[in-house]
N, C-alpha and C. Protein backbone atom coordinates (compact mmCIF):
# COMPACT_ATOMS: atom_id res chain seq x y z
N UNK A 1 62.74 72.00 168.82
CA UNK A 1 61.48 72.16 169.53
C UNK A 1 60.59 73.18 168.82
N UNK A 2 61.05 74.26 168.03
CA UNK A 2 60.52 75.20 167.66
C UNK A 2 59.72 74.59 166.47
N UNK A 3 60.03 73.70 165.53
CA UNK A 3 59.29 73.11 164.52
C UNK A 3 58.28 72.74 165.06
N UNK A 4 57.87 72.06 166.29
CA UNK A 4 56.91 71.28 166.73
C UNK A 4 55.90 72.33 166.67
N UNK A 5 54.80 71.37 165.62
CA UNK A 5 53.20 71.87 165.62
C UNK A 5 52.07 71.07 166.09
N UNK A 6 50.69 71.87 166.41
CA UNK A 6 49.93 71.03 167.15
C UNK A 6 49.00 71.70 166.11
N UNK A 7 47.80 70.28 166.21
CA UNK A 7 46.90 70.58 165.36
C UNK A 7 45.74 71.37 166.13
N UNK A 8 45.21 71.36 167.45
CA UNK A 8 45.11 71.84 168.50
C UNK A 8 45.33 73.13 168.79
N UNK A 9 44.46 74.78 168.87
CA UNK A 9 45.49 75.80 168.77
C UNK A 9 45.41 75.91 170.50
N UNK A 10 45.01 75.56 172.22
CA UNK A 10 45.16 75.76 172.94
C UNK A 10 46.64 74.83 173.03
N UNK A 11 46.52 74.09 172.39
CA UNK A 11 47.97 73.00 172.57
C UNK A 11 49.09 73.85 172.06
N UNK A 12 49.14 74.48 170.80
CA UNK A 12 49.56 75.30 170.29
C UNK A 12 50.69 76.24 171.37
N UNK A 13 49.56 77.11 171.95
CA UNK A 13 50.04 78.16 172.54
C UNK A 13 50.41 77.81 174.04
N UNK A 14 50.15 76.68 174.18
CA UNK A 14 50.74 76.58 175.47
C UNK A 14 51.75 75.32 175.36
N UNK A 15 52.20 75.15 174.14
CA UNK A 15 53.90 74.56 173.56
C UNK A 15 54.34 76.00 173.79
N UNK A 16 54.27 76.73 173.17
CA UNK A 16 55.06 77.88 172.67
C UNK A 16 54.90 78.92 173.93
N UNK A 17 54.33 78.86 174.96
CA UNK A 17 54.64 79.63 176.20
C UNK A 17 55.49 78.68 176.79
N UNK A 18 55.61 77.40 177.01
CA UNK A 18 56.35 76.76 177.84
C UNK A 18 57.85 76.53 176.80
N UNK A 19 58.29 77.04 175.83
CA UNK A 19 59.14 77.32 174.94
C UNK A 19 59.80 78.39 175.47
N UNK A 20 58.72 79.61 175.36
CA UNK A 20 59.27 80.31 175.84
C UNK A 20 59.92 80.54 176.95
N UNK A 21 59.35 80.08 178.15
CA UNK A 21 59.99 79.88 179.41
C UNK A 21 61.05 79.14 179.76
N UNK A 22 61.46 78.16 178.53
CA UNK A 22 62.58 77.70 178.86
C UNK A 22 63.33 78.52 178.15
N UNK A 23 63.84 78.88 177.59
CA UNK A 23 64.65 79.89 176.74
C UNK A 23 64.84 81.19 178.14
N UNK A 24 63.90 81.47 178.38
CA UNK A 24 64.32 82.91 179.57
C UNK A 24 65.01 82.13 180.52
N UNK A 25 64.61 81.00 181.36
CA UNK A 25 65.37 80.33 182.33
C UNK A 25 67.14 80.10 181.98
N UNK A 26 66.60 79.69 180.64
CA UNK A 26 68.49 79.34 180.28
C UNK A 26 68.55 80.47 180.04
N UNK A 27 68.66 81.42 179.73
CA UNK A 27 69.36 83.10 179.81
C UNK A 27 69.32 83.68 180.87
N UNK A 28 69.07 83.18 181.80
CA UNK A 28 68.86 83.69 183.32
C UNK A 28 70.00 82.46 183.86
N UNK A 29 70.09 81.55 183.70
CA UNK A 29 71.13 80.32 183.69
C UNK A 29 72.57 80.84 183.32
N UNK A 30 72.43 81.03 182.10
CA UNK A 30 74.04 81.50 181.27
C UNK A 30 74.15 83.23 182.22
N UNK A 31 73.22 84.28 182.39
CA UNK A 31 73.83 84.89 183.35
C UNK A 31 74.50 85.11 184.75
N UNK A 32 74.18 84.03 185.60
CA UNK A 32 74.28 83.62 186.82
C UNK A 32 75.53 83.09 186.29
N UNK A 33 76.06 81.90 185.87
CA UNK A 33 76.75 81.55 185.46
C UNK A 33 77.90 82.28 184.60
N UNK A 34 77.89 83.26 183.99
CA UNK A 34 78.63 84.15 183.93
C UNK A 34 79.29 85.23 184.71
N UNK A 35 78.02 85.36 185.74
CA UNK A 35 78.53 86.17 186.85
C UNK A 35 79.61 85.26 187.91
N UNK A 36 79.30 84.02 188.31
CA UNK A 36 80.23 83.26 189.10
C UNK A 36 81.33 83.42 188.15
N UNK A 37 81.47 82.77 187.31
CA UNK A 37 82.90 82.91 186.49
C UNK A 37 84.22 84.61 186.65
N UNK A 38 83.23 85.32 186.64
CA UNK A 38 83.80 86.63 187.00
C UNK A 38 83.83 87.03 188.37
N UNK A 39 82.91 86.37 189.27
CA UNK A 39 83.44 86.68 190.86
C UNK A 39 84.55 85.43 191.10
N UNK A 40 84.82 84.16 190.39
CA UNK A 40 85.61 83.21 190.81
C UNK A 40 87.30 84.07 190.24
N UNK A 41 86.93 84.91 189.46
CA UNK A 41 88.71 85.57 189.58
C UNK A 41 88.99 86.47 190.27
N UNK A 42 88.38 86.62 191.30
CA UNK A 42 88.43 87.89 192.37
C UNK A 42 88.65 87.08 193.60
N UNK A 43 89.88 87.36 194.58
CA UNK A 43 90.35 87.18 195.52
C UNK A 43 89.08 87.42 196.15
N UNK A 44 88.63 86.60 197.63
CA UNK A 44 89.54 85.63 198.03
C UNK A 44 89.51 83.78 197.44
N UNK A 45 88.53 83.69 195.88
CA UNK A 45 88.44 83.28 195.82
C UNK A 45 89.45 82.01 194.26
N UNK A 46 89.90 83.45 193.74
CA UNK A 46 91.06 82.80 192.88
C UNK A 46 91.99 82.00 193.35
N UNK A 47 92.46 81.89 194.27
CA UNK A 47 93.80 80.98 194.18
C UNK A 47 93.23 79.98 194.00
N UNK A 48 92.26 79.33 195.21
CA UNK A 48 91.77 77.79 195.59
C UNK A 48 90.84 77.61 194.22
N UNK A 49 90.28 78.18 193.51
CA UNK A 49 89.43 77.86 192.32
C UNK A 49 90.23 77.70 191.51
N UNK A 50 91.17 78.56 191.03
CA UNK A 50 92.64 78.18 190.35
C UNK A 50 93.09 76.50 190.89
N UNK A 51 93.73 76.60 191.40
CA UNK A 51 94.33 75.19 192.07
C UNK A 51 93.33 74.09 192.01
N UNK A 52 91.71 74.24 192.07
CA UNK A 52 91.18 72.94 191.77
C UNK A 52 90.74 72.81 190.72
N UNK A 53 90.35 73.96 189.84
CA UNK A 53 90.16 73.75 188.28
C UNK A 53 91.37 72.95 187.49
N UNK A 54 92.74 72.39 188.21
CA UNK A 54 93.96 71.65 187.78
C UNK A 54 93.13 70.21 187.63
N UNK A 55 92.15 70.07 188.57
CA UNK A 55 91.33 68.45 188.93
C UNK A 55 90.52 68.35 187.05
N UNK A 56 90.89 66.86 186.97
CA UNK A 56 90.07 66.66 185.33
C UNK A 56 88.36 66.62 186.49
N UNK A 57 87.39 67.21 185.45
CA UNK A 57 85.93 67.20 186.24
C UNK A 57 85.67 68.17 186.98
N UNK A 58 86.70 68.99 187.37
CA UNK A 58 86.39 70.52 187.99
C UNK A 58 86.71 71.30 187.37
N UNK A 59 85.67 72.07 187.05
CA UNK A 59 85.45 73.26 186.77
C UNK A 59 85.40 74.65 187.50
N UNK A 60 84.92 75.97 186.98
CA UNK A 60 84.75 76.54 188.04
C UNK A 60 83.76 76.83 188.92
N UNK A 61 82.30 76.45 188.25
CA UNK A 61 81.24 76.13 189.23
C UNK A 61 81.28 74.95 190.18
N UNK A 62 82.13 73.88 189.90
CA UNK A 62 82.54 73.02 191.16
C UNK A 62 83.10 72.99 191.77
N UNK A 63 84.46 73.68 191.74
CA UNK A 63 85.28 74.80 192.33
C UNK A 63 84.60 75.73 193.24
N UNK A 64 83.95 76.32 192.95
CA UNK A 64 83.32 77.30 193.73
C UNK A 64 82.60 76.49 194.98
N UNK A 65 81.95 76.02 194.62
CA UNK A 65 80.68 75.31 195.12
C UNK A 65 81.60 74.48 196.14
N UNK A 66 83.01 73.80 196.11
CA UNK A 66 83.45 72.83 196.68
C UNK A 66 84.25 74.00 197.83
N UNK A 67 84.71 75.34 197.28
CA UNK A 67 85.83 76.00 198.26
C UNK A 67 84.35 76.97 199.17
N UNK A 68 83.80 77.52 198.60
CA UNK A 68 82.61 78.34 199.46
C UNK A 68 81.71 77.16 200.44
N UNK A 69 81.82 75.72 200.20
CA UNK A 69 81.08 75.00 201.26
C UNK A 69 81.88 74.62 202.46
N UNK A 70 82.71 74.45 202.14
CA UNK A 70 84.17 74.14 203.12
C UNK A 70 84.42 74.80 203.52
N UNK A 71 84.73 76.11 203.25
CA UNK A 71 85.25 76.97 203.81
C UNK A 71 86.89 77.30 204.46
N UNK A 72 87.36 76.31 205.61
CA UNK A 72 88.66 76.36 205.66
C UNK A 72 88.56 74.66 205.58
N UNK A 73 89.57 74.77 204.63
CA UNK A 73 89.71 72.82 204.70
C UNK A 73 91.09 72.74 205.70
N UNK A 74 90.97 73.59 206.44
CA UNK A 74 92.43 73.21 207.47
C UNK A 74 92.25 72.60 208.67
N UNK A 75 90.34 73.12 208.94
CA UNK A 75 89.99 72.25 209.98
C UNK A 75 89.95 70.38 210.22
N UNK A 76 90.13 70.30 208.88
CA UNK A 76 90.52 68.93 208.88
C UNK A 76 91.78 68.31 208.69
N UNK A 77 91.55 67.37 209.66
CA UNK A 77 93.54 66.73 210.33
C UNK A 77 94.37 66.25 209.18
N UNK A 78 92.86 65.55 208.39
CA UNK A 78 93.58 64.98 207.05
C UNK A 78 92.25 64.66 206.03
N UNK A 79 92.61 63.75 205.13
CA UNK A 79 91.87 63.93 204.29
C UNK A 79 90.53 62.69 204.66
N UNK A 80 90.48 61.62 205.55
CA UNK A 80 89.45 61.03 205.85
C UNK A 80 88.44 61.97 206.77
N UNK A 81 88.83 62.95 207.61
CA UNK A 81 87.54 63.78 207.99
C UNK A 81 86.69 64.12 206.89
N UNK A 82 87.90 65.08 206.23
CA UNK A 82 87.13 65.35 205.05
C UNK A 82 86.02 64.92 204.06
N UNK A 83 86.55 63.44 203.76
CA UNK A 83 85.67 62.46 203.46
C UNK A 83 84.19 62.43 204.27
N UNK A 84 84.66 62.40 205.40
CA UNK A 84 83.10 62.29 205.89
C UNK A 84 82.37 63.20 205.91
N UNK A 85 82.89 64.67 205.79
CA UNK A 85 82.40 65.96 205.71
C UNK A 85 81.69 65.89 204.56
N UNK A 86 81.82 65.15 203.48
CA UNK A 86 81.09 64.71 202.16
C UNK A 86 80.01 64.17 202.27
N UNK A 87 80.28 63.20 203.01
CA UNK A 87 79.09 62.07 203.17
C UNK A 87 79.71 60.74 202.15
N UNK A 88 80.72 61.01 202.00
CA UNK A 88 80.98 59.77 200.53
C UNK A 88 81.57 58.74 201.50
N UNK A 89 81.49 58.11 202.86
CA UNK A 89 82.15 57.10 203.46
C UNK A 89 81.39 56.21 203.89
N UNK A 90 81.39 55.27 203.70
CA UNK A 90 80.88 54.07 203.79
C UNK A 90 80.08 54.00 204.91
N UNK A 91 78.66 53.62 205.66
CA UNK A 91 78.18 53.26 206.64
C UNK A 91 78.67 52.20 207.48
N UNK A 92 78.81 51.50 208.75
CA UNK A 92 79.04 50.99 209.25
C UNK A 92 78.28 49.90 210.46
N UNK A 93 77.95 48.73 210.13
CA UNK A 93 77.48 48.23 211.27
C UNK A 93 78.52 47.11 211.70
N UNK A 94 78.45 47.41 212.76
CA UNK A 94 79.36 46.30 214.05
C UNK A 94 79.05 46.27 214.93
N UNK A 95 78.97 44.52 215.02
CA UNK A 95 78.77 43.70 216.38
C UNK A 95 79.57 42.74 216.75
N UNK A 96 79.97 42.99 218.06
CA UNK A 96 81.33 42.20 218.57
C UNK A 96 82.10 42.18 217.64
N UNK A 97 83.31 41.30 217.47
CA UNK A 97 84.08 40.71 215.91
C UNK A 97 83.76 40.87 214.63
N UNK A 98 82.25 40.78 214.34
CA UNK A 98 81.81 41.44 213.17
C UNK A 98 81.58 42.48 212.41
N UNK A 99 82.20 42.94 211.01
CA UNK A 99 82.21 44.46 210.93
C UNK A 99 81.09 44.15 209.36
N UNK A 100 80.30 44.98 208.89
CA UNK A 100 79.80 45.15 207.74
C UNK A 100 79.92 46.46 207.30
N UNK A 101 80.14 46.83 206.38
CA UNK A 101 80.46 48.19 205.25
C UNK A 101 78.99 48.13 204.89
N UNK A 102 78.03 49.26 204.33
CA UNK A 102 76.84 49.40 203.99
C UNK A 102 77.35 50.79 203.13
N UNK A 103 76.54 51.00 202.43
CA UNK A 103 76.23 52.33 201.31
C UNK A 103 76.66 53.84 202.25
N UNK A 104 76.96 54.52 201.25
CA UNK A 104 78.10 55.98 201.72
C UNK A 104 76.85 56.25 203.12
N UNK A 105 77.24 56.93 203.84
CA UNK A 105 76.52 57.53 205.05
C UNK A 105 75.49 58.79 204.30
N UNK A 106 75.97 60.00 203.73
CA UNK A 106 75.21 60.73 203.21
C UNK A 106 74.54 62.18 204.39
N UNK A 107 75.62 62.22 205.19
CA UNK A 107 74.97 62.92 206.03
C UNK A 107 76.09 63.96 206.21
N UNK A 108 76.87 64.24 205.32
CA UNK A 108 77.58 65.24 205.16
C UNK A 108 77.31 66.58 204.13
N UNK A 109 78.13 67.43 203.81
CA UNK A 109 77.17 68.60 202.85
C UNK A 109 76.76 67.70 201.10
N UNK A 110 75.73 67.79 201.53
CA UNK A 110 74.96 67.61 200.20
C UNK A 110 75.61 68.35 198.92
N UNK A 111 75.84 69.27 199.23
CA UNK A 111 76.24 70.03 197.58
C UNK A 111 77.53 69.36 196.92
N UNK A 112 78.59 69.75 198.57
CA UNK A 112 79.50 69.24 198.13
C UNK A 112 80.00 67.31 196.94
N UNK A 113 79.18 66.97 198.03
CA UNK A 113 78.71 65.41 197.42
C UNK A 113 78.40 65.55 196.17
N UNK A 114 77.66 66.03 195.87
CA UNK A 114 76.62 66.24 194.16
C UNK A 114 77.58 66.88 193.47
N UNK A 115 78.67 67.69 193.84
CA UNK A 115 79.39 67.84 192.54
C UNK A 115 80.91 67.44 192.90
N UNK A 116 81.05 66.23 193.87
CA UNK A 116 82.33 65.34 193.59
C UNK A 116 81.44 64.22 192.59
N UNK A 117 80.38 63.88 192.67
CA UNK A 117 80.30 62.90 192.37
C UNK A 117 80.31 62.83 190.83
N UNK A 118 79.49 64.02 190.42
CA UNK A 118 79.59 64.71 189.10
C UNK A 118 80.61 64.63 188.27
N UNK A 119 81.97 65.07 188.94
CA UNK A 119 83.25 65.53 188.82
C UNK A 119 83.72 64.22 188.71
N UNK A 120 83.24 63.39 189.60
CA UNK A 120 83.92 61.44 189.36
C UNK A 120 83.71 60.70 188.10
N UNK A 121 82.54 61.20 187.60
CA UNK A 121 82.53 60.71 186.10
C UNK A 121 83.52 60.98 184.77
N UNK A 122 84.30 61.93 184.97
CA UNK A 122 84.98 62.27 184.16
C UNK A 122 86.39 61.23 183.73
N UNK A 123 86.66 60.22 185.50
CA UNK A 123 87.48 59.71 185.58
C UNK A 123 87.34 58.06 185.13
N UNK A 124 86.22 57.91 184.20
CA UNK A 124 86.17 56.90 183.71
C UNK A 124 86.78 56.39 182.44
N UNK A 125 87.23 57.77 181.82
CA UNK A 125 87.80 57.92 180.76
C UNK A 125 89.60 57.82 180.87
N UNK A 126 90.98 57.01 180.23
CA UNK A 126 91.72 56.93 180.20
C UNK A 126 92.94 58.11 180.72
N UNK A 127 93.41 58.18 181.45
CA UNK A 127 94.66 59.96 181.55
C UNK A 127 94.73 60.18 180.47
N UNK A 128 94.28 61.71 180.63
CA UNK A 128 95.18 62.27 179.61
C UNK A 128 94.83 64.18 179.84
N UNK A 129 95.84 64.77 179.19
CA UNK A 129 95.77 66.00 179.40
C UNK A 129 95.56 66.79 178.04
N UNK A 130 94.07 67.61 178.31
CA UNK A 130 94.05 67.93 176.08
C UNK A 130 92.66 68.75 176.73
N UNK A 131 92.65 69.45 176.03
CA UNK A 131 91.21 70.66 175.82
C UNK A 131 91.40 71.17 176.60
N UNK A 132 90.28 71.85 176.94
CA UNK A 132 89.93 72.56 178.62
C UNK A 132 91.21 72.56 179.94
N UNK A 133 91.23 71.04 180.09
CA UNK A 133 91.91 70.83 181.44
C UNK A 133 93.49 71.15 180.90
N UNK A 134 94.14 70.75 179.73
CA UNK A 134 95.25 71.67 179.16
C UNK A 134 95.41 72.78 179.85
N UNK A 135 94.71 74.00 179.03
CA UNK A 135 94.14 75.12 179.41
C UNK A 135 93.92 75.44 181.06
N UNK A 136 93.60 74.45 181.52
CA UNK A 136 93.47 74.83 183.02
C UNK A 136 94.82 74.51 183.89
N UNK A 137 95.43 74.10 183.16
CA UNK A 137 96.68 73.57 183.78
C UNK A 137 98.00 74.52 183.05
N UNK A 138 97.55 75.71 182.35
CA UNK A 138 98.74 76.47 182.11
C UNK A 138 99.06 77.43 183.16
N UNK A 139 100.01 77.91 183.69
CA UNK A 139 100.12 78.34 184.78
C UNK A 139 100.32 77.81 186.36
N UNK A 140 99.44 76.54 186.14
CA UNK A 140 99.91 75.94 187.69
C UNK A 140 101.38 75.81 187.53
N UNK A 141 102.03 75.92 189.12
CA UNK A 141 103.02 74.75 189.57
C UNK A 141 103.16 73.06 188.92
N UNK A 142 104.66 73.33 188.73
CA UNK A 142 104.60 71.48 188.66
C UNK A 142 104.28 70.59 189.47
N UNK A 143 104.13 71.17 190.91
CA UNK A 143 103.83 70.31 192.14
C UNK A 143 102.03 70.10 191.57
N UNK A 144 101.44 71.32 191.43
CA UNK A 144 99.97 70.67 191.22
C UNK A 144 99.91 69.64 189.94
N UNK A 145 100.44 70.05 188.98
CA UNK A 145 100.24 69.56 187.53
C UNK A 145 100.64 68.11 187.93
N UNK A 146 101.42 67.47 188.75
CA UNK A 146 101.77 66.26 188.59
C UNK A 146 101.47 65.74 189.78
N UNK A 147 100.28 66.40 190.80
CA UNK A 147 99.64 66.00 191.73
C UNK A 147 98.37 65.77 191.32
N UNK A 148 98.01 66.45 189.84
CA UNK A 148 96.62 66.29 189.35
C UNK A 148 96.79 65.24 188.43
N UNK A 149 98.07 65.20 187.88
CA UNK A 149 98.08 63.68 187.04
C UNK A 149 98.33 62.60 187.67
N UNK A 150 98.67 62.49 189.14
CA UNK A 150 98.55 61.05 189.81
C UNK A 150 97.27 61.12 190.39
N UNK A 151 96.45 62.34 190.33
CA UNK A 151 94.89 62.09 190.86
C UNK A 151 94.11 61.49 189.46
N UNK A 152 94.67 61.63 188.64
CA UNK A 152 93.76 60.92 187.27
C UNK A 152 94.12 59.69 187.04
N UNK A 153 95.85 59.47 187.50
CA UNK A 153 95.59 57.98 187.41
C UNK A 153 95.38 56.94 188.13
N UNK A 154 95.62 57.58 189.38
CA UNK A 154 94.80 56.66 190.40
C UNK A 154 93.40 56.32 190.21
N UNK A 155 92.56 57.86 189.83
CA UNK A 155 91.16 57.38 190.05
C UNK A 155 90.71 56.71 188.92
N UNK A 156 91.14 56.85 187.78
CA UNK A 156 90.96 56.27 186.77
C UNK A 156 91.12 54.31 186.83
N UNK A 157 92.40 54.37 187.58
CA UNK A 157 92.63 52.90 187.90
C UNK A 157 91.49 52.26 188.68
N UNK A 158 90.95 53.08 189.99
CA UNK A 158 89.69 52.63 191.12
C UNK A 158 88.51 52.40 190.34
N UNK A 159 88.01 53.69 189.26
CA UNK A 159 87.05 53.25 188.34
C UNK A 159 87.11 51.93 188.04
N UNK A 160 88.07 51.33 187.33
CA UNK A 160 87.90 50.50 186.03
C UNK A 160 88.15 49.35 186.79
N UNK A 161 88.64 49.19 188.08
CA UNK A 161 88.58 48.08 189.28
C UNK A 161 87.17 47.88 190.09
N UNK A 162 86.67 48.76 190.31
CA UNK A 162 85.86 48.79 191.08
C UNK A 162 84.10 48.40 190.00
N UNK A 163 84.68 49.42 189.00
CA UNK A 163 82.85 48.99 188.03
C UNK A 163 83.02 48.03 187.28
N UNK A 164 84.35 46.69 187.44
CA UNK A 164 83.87 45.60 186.93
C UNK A 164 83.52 44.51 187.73
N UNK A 165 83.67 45.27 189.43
CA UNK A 165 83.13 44.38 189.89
C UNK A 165 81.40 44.46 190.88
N UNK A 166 81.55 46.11 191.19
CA UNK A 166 80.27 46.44 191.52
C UNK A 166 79.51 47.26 190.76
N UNK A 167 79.62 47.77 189.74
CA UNK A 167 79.00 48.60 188.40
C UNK A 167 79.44 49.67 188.53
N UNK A 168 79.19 50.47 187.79
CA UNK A 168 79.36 51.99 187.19
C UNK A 168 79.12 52.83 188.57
N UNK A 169 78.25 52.97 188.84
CA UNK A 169 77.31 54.15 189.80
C UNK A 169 77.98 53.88 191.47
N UNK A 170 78.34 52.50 191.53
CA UNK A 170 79.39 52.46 192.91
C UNK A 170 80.53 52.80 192.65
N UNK A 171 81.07 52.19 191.38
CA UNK A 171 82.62 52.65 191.10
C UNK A 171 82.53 54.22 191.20
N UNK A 172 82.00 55.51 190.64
CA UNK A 172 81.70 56.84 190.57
C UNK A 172 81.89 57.38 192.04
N UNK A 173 81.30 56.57 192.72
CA UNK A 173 80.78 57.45 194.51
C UNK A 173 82.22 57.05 195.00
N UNK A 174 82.93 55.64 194.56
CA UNK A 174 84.09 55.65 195.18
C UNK A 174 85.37 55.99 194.91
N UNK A 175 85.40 57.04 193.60
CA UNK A 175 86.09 57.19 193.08
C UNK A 175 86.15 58.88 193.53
N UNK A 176 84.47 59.65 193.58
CA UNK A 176 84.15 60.96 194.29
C UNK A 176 84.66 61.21 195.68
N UNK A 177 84.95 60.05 196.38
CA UNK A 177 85.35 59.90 197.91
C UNK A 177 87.01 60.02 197.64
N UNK A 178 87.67 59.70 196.70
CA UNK A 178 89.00 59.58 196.41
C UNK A 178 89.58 61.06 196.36
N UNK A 179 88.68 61.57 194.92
CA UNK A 179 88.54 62.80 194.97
C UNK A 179 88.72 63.61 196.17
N UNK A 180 87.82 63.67 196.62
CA UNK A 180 87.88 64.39 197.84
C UNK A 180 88.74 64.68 198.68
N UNK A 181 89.40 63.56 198.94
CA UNK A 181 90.80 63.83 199.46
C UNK A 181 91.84 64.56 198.86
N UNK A 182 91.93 63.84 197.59
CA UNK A 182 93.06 64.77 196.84
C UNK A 182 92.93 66.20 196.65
N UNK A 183 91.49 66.35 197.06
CA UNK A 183 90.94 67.82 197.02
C UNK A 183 91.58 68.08 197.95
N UNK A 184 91.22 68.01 199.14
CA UNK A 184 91.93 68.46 200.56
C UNK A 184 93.49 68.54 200.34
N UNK A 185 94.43 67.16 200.06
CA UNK A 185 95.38 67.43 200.05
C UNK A 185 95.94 68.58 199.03
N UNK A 186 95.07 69.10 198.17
CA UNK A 186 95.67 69.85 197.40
C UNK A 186 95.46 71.45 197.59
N UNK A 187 94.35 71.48 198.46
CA UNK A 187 94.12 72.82 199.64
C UNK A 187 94.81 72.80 200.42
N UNK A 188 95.41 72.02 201.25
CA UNK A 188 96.01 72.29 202.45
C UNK A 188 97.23 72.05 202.31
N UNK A 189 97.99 71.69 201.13
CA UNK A 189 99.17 71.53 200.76
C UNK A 189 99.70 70.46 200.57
N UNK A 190 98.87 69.47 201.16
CA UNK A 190 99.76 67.86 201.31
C UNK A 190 99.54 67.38 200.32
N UNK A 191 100.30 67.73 199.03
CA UNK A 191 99.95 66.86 197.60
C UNK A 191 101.15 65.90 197.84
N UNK A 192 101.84 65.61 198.75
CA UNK A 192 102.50 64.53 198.80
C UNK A 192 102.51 62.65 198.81
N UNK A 193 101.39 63.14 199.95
CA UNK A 193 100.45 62.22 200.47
C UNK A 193 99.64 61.63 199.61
């Protein structure tokens, strides 16, 4: 961007102020973002950010964002409340005998939604454990490590079922709704399930 010249000198200088302003925003970006990273290893928020940074697609800003919106995931019985606490569950119309499924409801926490769904893209790609999520997985339990590798291959399987028959962007939301659960079960302990 910085090469870019204008022949124009008001064009000029108002490239190069709006240059500038993006450059301070992303350094105001990478600090915020540095600061979560260093409050996410401080009790009470390490364990559960620990334990979902095991998820391929979570990180620790989605981590955060997923355990500070929830708050206690115990209030839920199981993992379909939860689901709806998302908004990622299917709408519903029924009359008499007739049932129709319609597009996710969407009336659950917004944030949370926006970064399962985020986090669902990752699962389009084949299992496997290498870079980062390696790394994020030194130290867990074997109970998580091999509760996070049947969450990759399940969802990985729903992807590649689901977006050859309704596309990409449905397969994702229903794969974020999958997520979600395994999120729960993996807060509240039931990685069995």
């Amino acid at each position: 961007m910085r090469a870019l010249r204008f022949e124009e000198p008001m064009s000029q200088a108002a490239f190069e102020h709006l240059v500038g302003a993006y450059f301070v925003r992303d350094s105001q970006l990478s600090a915020v973002d540095r600061q979560i990273e260093q409050l996410a290893m401080l009790e009470p928020l390490a364990g559960p950010v620990a334990l979902l940074r095991a998820f391929r697609g979570i990180d620790t800003l989605t981590a955060v964002t997923i355990v500070t919106e929830t708050c206690d995931f115990r209030r839920f019985a199981s993992a379909s409340p939860h689901m709806a606490f998302t908004g990622l569950v299917p709408s519903e119309h029924s009359s008499g005998a007739s049932r129709h499924q319609g597009p996710i409801t969407k009336t659950g926490n917004v944030h949370i939604r926006r970064v399962l769904v985020e986090a669902a893209w990752a699962y389009r790609y084949a299992p496997a454990v290498r870079g980062k999520l390696k790394c994020r997985l030194e130290g867990q339990s074997p109970e998580v490590v091999a509760y996070s590798w049947a969450a990759q291959c399940r969802l990985h399987a729903t992807y590649r079922k689901l977006a050859a028959k309704k596309g990409a962007n449905k397969a994702v939301v229903a794969v974020a709704r999958e997520l979600s659960g395994f999120v729960w079960g993996a807060m509240t302990g039931n990685m069995g399930t």
